[in-house]
Protein backbone atom coordinates (compact mmCIF):
# COMPACT_ATOMS: atom_id res chain seq x y z
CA UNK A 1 -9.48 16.62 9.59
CA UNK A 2 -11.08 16.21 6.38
CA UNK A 3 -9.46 13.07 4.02
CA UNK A 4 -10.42 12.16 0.77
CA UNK A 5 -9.75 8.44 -0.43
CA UNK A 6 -9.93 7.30 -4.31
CA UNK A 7 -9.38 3.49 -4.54
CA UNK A 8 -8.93 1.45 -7.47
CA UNK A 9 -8.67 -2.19 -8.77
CA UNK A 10 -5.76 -2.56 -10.98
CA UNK A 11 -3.57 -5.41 -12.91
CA UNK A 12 -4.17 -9.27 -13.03
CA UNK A 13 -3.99 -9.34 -9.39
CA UNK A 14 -6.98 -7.43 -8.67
CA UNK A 15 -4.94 -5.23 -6.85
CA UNK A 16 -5.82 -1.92 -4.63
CA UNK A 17 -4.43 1.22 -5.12
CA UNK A 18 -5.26 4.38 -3.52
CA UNK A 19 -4.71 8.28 -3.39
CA UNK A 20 -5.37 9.66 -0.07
CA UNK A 21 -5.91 13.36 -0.45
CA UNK A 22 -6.51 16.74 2.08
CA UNK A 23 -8.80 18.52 2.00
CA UNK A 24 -5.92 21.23 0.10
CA UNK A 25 -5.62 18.51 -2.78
CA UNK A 26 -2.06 17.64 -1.68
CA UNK A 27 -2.10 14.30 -2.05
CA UNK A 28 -0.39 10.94 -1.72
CA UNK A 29 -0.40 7.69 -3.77
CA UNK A 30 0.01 4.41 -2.29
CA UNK A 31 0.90 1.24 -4.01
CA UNK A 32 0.10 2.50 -7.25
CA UNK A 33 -0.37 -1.06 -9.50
CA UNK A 34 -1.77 0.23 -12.68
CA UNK A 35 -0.28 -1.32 -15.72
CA UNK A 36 -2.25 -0.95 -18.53
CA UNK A 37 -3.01 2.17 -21.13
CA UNK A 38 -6.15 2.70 -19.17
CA UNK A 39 -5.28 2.14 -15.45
CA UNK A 40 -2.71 4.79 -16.00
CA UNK A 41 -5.14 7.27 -17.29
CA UNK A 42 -7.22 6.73 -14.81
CA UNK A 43 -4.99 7.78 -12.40
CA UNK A 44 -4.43 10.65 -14.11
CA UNK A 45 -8.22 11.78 -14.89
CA UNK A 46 -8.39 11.33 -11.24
CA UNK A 47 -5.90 13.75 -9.99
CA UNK A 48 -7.20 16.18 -12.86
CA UNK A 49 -10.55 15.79 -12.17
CA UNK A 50 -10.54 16.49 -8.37
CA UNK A 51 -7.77 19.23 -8.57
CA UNK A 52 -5.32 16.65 -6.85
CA UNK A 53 -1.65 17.53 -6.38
CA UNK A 54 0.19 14.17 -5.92
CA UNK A 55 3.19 14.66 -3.65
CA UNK A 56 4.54 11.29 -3.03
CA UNK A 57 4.47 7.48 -3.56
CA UNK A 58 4.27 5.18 -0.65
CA UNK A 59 4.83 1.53 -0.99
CA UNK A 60 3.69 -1.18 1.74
CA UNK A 61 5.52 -3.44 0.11
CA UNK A 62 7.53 -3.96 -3.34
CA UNK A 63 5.70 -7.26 -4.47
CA UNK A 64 5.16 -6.85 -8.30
CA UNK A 65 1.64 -6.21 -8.02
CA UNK A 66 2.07 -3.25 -6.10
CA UNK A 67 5.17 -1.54 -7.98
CA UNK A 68 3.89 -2.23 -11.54
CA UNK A 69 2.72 1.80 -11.77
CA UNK A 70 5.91 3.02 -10.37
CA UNK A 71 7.84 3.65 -13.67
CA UNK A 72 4.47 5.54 -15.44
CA UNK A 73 4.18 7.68 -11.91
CA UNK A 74 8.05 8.74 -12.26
CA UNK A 75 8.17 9.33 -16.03
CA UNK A 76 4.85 11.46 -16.17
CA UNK A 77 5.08 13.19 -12.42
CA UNK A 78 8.76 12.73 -11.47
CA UNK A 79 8.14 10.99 -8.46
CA UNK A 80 10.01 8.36 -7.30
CA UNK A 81 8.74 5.17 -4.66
CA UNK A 82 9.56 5.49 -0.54
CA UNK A 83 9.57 1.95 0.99
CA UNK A 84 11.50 -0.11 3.46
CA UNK A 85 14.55 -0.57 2.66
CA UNK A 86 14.35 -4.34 3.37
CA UNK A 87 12.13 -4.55 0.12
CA UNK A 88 15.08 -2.87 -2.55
CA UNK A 89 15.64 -6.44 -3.80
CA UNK A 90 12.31 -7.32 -4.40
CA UNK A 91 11.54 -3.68 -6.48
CA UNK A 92 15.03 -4.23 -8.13
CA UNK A 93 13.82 -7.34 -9.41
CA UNK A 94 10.39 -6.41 -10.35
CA UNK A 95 10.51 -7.45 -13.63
CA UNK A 96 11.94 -11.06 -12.96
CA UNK A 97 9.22 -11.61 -10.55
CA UNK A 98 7.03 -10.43 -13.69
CA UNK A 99 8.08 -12.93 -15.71
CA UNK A 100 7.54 -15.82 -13.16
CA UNK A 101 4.05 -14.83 -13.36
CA UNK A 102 3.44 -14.23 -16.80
CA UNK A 103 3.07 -10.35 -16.60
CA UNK A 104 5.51 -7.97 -18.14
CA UNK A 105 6.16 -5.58 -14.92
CA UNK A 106 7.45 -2.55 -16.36
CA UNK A 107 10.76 -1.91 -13.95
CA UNK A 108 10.34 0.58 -11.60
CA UNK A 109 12.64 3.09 -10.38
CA UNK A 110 15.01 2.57 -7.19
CA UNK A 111 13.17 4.59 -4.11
CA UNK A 112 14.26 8.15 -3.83
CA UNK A 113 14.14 7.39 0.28
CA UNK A 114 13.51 4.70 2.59
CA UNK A 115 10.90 4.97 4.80
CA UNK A 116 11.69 4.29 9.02
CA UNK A 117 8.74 2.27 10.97
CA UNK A 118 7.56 4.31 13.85
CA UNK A 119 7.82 7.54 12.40
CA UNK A 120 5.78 10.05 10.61
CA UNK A 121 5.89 10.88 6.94
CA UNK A 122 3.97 14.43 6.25
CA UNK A 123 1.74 15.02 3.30
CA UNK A 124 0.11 18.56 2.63
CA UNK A 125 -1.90 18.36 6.28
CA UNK A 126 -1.98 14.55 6.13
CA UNK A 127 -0.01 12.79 8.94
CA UNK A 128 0.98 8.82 8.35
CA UNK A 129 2.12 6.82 11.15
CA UNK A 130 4.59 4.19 10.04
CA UNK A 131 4.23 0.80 10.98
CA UNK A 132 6.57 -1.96 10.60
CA UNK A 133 3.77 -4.66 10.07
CA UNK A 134 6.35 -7.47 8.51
CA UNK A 135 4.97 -11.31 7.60
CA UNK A 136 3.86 -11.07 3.73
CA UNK A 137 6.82 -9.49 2.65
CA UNK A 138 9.99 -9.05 5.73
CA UNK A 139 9.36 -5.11 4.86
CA UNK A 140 6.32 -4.52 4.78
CA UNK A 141 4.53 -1.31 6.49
CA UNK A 142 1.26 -0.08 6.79
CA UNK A 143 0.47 3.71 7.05
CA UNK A 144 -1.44 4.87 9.70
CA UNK A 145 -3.89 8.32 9.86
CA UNK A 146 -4.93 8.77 13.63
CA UNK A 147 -7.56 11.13 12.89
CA UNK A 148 -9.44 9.60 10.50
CA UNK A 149 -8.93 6.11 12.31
CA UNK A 150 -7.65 4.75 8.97
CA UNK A 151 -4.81 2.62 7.89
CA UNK A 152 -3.45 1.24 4.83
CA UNK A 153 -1.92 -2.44 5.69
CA UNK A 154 -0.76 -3.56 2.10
CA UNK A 155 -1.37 -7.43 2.34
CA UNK A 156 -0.89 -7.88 5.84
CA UNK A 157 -4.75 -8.33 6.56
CA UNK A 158 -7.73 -8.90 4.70
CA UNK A 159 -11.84 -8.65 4.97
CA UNK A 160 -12.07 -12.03 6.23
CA UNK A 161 -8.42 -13.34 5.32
CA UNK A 162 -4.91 -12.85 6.39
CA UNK A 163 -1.73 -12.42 4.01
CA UNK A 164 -0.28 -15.30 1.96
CA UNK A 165 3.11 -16.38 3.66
CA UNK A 166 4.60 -18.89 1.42
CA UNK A 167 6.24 -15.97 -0.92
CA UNK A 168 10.25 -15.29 -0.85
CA UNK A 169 10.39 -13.51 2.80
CA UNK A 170 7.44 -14.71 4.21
CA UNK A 171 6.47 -15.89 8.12
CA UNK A 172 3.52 -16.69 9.76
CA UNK A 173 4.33 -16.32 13.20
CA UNK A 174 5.50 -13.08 12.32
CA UNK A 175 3.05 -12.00 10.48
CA UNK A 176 0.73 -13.22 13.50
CA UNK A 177 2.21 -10.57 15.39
CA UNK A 178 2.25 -7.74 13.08
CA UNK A 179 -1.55 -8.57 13.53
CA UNK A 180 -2.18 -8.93 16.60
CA UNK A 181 0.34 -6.62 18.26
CA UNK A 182 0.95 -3.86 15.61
CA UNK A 183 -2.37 -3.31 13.77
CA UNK A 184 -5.28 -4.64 16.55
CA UNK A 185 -4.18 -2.02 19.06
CA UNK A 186 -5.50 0.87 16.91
CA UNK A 187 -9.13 0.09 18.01
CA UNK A 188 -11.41 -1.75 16.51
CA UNK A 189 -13.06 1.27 15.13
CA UNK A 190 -10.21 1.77 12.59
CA UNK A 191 -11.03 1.19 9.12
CA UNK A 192 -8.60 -1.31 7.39
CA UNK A 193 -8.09 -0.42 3.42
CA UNK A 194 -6.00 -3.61 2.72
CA UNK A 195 -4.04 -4.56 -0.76
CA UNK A 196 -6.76 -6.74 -2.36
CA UNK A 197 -10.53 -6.95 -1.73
CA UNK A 198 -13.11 -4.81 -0.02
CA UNK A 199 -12.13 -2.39 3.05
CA UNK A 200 -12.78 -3.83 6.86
CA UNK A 201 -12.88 -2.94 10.16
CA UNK A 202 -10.32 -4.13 12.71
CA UNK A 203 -13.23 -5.49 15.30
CA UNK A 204 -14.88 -6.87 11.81
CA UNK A 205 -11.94 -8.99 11.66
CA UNK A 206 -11.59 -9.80 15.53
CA UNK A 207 -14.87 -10.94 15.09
CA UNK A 208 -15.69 -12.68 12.08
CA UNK A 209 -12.02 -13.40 10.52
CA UNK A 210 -11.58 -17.21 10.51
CA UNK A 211 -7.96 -17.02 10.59
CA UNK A 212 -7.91 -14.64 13.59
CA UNK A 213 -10.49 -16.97 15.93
């Protein structure tokens, strides 16, 4: 099963977005965070550029950072977020969370679904697994592709760090176990694209992770 990633950095908060793709061009975008004129385009020239067809928008978690594209993806493609439904308030209030940072969030559209942990969401030939991998943010979830031993974790785990947990929501000892019990069992073979920063391995991070020794 052939899959195509595109990753990006986008907004202050150096944050990753990707489009996961088959190898049809039916595709899927996931946390899209671009806020400026450019970031926008980008995502655009992208989709052009590779023949894409973007089908939906998958969010890990509704954290500003991660929602601030939402409103440019509905307007130009029509399509709306999918997310826990735990994590309404925090995309309802996008744009006050903006403002405690500094950043002018434009406000996103309410989800056209919620999304269930531990079941499937379909794209083109693309298969997600949905975990509920809560901690960060109480709903967060991380998407999981068995064949290509990939997973997108939001900002549950990072190469060589772990989620903040001192936000609205937050838990450590929960977020411990979304770790340890949700995302470690995949194998340590699975590659980890996480919310900020470079991608990992889960044995990388069994190994070397100073949080996780």
């Amino acid at each position: 099963m052939k899959i195509r990633i595109f990753s990006f950095e986008f907004n202050p908060f150096a944050e990753n977005t990707y489009i996961v793709a088959d190898e049809n061009g039916q595709a899927v975008i996931i946390d899209p965070g671009c806020l400026y004129e450019n970031e926008c385009q980008k995502v655009i020239d992208t989709l052009q550029k590779n023949h894409l067809q973007l089908e939906r928008v998958l969010l890990t978690h509704c954290h500003i950072d991660h929602v601030m594209g939402c409103k440019f993806i509905y307007e130009k493609l029509g399509l709306l977020p999918e997310h826990h439904e735990i994590e309404k308030t925090f995309l309802a209030n996008a744009k006050v969370q903006g403002q405690f940072f500094g950043v002018d969030c434009p406000e996103p559209p309410a989800a056209k679904n919620y999304l269930q942990p531990n079941s499937a969401i379909q794209v083109g030939n693309l298969e997600f697994e949905i975990l509920y991998t809560p901690g960060h943010s109480p709903g967060s979830v991380s998407f999981f592709h068995k064949p290509s031993k990939t997973v997108f974790v939001g900002d549950v785990l990072f190469s060589g760090s772990i989620g903040r947990t001192d936000l609205p929501g937050g838990n450590y000892e929960t977020l411990m176990q979304s770790i340890y019990q949700v995302l470690f069992p995949l194998g340590d073979d699975v590659t980890v694209y996480s919310g900020h920063g470079p991608k990992t391995t889960i044995g990388k991070e069994k190994q070397f992770n100073p949080f996780l020794r």
